[in-house]
Protein backbone atom coordinates (compact mmCIF):
# COMPACT_ATOMS: atom_id res chain seq x y z
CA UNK A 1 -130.66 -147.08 -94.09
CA UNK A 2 -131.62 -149.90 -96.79
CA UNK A 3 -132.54 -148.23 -100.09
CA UNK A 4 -135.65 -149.38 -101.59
CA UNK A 5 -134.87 -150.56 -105.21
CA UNK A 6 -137.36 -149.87 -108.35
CA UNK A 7 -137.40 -149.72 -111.73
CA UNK A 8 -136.48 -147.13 -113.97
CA UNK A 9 -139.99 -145.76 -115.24
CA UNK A 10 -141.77 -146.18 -111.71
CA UNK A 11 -138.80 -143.99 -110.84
CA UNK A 12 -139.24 -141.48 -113.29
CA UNK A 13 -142.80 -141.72 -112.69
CA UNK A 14 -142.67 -140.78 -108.96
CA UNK A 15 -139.93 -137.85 -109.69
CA UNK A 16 -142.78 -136.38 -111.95
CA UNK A 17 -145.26 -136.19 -109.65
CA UNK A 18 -142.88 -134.55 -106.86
CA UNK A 19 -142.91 -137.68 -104.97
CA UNK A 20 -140.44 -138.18 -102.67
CA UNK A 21 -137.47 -140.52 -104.13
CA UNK A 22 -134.17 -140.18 -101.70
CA UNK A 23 -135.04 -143.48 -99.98
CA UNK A 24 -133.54 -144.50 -103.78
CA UNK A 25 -130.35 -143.00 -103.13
CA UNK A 26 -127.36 -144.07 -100.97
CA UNK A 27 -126.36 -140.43 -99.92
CA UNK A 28 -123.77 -141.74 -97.80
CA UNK A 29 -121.00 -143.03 -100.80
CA UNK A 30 -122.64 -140.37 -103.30
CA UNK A 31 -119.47 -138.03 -104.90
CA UNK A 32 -119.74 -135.62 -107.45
CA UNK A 33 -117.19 -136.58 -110.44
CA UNK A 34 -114.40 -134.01 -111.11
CA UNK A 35 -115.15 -132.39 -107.40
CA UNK A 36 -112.10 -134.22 -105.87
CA UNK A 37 -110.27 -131.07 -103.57
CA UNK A 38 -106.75 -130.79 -103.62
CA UNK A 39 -104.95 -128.23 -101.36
CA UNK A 40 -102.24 -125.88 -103.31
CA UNK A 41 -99.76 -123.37 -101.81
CA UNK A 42 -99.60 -120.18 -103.68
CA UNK A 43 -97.43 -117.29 -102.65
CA UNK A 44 -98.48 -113.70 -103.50
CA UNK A 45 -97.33 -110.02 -103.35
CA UNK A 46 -98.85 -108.41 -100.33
CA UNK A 47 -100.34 -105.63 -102.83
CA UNK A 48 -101.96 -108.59 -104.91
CA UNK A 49 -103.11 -110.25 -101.52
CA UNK A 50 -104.63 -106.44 -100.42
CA UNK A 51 -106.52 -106.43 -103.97
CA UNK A 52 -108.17 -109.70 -103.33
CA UNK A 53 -108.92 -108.18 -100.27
CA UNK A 54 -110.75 -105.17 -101.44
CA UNK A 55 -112.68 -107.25 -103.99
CA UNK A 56 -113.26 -110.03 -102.07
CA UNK A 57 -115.22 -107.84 -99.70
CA UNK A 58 -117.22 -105.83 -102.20
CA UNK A 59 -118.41 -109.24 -103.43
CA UNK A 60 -119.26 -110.04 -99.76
CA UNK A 61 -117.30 -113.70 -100.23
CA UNK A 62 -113.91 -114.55 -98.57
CA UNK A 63 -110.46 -114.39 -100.37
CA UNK A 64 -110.50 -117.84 -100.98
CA UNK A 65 -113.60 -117.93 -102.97
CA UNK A 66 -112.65 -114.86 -105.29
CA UNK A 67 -109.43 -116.93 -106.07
CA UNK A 68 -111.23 -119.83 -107.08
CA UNK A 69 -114.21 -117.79 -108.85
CA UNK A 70 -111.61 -115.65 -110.90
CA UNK A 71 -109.46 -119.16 -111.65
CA UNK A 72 -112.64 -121.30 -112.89
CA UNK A 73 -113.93 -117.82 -115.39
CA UNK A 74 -110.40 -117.81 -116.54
CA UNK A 75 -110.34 -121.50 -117.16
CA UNK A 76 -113.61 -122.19 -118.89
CA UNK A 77 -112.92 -118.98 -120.38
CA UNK A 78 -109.65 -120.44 -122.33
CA UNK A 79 -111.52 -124.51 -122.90
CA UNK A 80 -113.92 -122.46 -124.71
């Protein structure tokens, strides 16, 4: 898909009125900076593993998304 290219205030102008502007966007190579994923082997005591558990499915989310949750509050938590 070839993106259409305009200038800065007609595209501010058409994102005000609710026009639609993702022909103006290359989706395809779009990244979000700091996102990068890197995989990381952790090794926990089974009674830390059941905890996650157990919280993990009061939440309703997997064990792998507590983990991260609990790691990024603790993180911005301390950069504060």
């Amino acid at each position: 898909m070839k993106k259409k290219f305009i200038k800065a205030g007609d595209f501010d102008t058409k994102f005000e009125l609710g026009e639609d502007i993702s022909e103006h966007f290359d989706l395809e190579n779009a990244s979000r900076p700091g996102q990068k994923q890197k995989r990381v082997n952790v090794d926990f005591p089974v009674w830390m593993i059941q905890s996650l558990d157990r919280e993990a499915k009061k939440m309703g989310v997997t064990r792998h998304s507590i983990i991260k949750f609990w790691i990024s509050e603790k993180l911005q938590h301390i950069a504060s």
